[in-house]
C-alpha atoms as a PDB file:
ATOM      1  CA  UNK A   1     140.512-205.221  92.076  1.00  0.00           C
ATOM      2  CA  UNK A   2     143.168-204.286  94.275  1.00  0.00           C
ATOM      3  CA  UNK A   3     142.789-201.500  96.532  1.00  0.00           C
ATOM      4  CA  UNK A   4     145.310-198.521  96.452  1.00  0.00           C
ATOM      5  CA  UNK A   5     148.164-198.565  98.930  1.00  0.00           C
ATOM      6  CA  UNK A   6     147.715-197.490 102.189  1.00  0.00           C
ATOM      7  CA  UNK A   7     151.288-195.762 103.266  1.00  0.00           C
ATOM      8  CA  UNK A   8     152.973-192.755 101.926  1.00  0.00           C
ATOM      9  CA  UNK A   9     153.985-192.619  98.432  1.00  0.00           C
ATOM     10  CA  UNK A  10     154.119-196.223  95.963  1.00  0.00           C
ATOM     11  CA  UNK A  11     154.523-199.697  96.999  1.00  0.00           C
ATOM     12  CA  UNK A  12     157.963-201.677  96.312  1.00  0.00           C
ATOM     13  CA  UNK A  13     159.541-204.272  95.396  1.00  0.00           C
ATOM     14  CA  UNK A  14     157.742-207.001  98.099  1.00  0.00           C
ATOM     15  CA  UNK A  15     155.357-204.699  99.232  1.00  0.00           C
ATOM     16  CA  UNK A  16     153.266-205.217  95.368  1.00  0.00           C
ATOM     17  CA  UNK A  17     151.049-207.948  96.234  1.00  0.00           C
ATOM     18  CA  UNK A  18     149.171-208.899  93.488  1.00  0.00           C
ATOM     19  CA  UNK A  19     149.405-211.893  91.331  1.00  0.00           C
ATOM     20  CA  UNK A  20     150.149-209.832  87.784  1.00  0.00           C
ATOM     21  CA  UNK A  21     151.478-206.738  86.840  1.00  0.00           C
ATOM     22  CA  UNK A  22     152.070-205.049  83.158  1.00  0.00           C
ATOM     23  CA  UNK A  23     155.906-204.164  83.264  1.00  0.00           C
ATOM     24  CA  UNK A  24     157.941-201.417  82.073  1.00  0.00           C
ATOM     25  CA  UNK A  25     161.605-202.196  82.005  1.00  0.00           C
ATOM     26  CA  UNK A  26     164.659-199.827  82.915  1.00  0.00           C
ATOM     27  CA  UNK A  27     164.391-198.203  79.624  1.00  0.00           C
ATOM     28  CA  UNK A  28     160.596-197.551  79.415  1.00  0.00           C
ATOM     29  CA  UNK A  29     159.700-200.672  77.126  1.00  0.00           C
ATOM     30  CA  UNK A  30     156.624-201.650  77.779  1.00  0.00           C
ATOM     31  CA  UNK A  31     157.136-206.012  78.573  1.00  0.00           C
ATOM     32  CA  UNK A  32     153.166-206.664  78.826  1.00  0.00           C
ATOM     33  CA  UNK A  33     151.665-208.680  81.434  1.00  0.00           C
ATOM     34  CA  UNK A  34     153.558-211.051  83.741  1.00  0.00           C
ATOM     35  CA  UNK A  35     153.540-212.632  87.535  1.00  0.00           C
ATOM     36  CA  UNK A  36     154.838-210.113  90.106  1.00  0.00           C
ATOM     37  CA  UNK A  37     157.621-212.587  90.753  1.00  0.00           C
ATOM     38  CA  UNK A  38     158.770-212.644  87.449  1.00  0.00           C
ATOM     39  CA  UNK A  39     158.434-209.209  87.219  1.00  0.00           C
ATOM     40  CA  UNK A  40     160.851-209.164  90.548  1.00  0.00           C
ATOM     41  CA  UNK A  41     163.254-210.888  89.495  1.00  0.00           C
ATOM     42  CA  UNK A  42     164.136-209.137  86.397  1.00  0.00           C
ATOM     43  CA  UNK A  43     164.511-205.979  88.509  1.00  0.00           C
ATOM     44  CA  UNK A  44     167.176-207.557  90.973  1.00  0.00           C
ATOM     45  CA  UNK A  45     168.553-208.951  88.181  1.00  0.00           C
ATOM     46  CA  UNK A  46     169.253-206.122  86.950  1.00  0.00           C
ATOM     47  CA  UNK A  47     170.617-204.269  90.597  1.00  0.00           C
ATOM     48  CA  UNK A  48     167.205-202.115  90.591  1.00  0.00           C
ATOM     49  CA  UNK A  49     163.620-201.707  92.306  1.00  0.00           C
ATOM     50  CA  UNK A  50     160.129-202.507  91.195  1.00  0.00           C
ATOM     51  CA  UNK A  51     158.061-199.375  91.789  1.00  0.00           C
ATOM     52  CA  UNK A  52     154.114-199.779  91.100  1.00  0.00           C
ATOM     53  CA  UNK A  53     153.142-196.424  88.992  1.00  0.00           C
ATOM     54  CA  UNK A  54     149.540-197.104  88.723  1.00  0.00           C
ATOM     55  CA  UNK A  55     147.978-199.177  91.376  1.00  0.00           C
ATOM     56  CA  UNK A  56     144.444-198.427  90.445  1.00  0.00           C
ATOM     57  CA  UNK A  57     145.157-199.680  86.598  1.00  0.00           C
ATOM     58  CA  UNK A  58     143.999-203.953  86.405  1.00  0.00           C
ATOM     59  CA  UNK A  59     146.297-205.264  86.542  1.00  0.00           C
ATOM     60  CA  UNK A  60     148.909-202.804  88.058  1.00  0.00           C
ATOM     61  CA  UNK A  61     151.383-200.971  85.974  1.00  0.00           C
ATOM     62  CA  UNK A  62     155.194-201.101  87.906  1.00  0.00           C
ATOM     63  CA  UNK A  63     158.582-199.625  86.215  1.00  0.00           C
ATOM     64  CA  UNK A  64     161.799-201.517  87.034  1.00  0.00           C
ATOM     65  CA  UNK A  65     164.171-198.451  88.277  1.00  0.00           C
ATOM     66  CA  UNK A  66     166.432-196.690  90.778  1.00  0.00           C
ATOM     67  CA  UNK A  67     163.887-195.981  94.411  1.00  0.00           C
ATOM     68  CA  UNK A  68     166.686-193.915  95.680  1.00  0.00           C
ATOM     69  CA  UNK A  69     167.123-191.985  92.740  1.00  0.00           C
ATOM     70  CA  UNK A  70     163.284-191.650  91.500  1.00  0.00           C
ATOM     71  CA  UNK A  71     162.783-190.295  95.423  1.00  0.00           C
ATOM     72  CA  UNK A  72     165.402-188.069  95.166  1.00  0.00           C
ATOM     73  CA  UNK A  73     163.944-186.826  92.021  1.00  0.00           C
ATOM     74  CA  UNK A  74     160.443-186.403  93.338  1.00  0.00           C
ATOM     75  CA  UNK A  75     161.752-184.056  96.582  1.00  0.00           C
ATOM     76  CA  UNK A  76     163.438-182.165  94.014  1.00  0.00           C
ATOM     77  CA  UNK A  77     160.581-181.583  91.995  1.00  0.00           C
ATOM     78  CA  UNK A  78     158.527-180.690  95.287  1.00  0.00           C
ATOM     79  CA  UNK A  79     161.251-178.049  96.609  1.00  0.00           C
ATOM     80  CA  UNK A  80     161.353-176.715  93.251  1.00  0.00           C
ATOM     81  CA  UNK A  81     157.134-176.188  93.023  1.00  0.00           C
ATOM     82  CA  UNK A  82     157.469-174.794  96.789  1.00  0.00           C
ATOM     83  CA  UNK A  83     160.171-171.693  95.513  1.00  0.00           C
ATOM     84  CA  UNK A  84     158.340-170.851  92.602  1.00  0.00           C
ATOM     85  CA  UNK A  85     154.907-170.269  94.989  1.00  0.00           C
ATOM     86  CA  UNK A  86     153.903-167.420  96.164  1.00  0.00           C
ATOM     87  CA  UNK A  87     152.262-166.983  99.369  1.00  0.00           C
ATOM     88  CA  UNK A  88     149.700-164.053  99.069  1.00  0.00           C
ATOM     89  CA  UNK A  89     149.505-162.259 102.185  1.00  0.00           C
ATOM     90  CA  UNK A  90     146.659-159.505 103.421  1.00  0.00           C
ATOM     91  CA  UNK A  91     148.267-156.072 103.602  1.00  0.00           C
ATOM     92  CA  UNK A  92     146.526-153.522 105.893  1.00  0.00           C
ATOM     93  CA  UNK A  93     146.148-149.702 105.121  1.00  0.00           C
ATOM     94  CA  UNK A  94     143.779-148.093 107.834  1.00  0.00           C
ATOM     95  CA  UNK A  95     141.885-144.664 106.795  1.00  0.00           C
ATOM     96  CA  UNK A  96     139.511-142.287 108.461  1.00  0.00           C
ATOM     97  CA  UNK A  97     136.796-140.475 106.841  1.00  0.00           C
ATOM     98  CA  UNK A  98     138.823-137.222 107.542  1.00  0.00           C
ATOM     99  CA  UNK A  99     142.031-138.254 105.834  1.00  0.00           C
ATOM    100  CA  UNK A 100     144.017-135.477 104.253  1.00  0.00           C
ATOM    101  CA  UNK A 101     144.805-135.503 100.339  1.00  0.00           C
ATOM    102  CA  UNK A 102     148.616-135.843 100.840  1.00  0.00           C
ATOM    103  CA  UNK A 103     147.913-138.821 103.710  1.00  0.00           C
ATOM    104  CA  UNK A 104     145.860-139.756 101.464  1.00  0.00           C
ATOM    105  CA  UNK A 105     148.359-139.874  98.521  1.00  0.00           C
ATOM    106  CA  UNK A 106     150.537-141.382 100.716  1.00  0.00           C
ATOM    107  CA  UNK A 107     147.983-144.554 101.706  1.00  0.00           C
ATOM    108  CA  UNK A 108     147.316-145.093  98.204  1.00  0.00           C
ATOM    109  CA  UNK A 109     151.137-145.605  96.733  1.00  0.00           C
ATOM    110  CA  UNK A 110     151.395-147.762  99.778  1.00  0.00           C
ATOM    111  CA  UNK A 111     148.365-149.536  98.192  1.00  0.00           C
ATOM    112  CA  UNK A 112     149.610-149.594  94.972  1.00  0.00           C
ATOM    113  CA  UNK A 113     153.359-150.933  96.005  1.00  0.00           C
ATOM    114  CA  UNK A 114     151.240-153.522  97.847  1.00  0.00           C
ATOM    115  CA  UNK A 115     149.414-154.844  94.801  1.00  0.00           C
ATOM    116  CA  UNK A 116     152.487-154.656  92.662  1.00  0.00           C
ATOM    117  CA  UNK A 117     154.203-157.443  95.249  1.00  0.00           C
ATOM    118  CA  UNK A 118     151.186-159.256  94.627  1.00  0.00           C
ATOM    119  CA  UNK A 119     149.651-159.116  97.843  1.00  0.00           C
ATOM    120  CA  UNK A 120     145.814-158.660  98.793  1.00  0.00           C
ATOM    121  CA  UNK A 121     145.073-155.748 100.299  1.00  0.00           C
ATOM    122  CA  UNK A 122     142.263-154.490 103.121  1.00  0.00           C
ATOM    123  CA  UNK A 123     141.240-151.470 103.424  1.00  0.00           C
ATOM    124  CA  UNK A 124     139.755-150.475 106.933  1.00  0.00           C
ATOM    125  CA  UNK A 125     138.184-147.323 107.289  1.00  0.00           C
ATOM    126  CA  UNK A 126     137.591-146.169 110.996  1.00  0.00           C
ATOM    127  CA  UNK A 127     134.667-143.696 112.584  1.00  0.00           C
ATOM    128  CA  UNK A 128     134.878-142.255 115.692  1.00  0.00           C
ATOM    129  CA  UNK A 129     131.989-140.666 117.832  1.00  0.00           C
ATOM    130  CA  UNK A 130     129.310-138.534 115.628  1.00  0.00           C
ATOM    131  CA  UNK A 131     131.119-139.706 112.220  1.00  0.00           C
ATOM    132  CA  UNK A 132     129.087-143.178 112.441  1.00  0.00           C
ATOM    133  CA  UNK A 133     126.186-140.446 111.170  1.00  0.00           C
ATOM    134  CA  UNK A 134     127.791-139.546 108.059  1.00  0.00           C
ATOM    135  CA  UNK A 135     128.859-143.010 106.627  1.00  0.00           C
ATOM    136  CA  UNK A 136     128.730-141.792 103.234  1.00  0.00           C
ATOM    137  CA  UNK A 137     131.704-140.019 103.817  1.00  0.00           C
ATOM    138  CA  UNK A 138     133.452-143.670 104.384  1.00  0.00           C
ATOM    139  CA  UNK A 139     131.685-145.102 101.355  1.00  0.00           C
ATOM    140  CA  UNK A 140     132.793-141.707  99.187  1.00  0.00           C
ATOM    141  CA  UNK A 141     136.534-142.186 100.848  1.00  0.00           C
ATOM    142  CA  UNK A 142     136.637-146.050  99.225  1.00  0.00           C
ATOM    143  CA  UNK A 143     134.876-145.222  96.190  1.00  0.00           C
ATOM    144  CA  UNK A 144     137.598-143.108  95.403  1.00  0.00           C
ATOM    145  CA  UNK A 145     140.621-145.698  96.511  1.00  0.00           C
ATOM    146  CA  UNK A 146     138.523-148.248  94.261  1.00  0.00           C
ATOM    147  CA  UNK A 147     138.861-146.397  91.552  1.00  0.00           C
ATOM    148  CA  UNK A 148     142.442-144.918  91.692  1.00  0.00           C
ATOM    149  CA  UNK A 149     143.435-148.857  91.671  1.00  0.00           C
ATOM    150  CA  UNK A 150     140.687-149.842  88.985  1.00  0.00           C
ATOM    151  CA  UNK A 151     143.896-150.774  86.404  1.00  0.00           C
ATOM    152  CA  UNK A 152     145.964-152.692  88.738  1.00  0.00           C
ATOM    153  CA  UNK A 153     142.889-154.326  91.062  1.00  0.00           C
ATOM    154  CA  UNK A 154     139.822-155.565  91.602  1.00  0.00           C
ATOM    155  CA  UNK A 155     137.396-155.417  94.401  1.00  0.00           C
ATOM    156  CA  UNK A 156     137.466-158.799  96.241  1.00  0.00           C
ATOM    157  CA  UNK A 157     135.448-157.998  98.940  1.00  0.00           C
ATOM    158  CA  UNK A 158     132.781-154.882  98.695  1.00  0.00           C
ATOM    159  CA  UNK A 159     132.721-152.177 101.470  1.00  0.00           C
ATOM    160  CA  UNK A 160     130.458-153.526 104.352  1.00  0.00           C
ATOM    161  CA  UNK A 161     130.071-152.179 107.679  1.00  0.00           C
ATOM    162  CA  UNK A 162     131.436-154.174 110.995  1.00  0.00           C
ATOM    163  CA  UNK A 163     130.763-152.364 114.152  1.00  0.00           C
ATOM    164  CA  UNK A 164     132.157-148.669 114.141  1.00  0.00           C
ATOM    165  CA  UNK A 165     134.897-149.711 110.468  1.00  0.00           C
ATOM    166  CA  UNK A 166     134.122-150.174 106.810  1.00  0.00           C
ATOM    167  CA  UNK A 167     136.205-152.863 105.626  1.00  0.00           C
ATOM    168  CA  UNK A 168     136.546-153.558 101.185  1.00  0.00           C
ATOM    169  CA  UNK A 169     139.433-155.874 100.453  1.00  0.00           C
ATOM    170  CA  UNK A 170     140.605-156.192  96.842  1.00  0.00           C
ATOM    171  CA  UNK A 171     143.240-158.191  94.982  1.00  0.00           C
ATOM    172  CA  UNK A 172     145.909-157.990  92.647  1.00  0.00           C
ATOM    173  CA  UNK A 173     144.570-158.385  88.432  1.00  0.00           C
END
């Protein structure tokens, strides 16, 4: 069995060294088995390239076509996947236990317009001197955010503590 081609992307025309291959022609006939030579030849006779399609299949499958075209084709098809992607960032909304209601209003459509982008958000909630005593405050403060976004998100991450913050992350349904 032959191994799998080292270098980027199929082998061509010389570069398929095997003794047989099962040929497609230009207009996606399938020819059966022949020698790689053979198979060769009919591409140049034709003005095009033999490209191997499966190089793990025994004995190889190759399609007699246009390289320049077909990689032209196949960088389209790649640009094309990388526009419709969408990168998912982490958005950042920072609370304190103490946070007003209208601040707190405020946070939350920020939260909201976050998760409507599509975008994961963490929230960090931050205590300061004597309000590491009343931590239930901070768990309380992103009870409530979790369940003002319960529609539109769910929790990725659950509140845990790091050092003097409580950090929950959640994520777009």
């Amino acid at each position: 069995m032959q191994a799998a081609p080292t270098r980027e992307g199929p082998r061509v025309n010389e570069e398929i060294r095997v003794p047989q291959v099962r040929l497609i022609d230009e207009e996606g006939e399938m020819q059966g088995v022949m020698t790689t030579r053979d198979a060769l030849m009919r591409a140049f006779s034709v003005g095009l390239d033999l490209l191997e399609i499966s190089p793990t299949a025994v004995p190889p499958v190759v399609k007699i076509l246009d390289y320049g075209k077909f990689k032209y084709e196949q960088q389209k098809k790649k640009n094309e996947a990388r526009k419709k992607q969408k990168v998912i960032e982490i958005k950042e909304v920072k609370v304190r236990p103490g946070t007003g209601e209208h601040d707190f209003q405020t946070k939350l459509k920020a939260i909201h317009s976050f998760l409507d982008e599509g975008d994961k958000v963490k929230i960090s909630l931050r205590f300061k001197g004597r309000e590491m005593a009343h931590q239930e405050l901070g768990i309380k403060m992103l009870e409530r955010i979790r369940q003002e976004v319960e529609e539109k998100a769910k929790v990725e991450q659950m509140p845990r503590l790091e050092n003097r913050q409580m950090l929950m992350v959640i994520a777009p349904r």
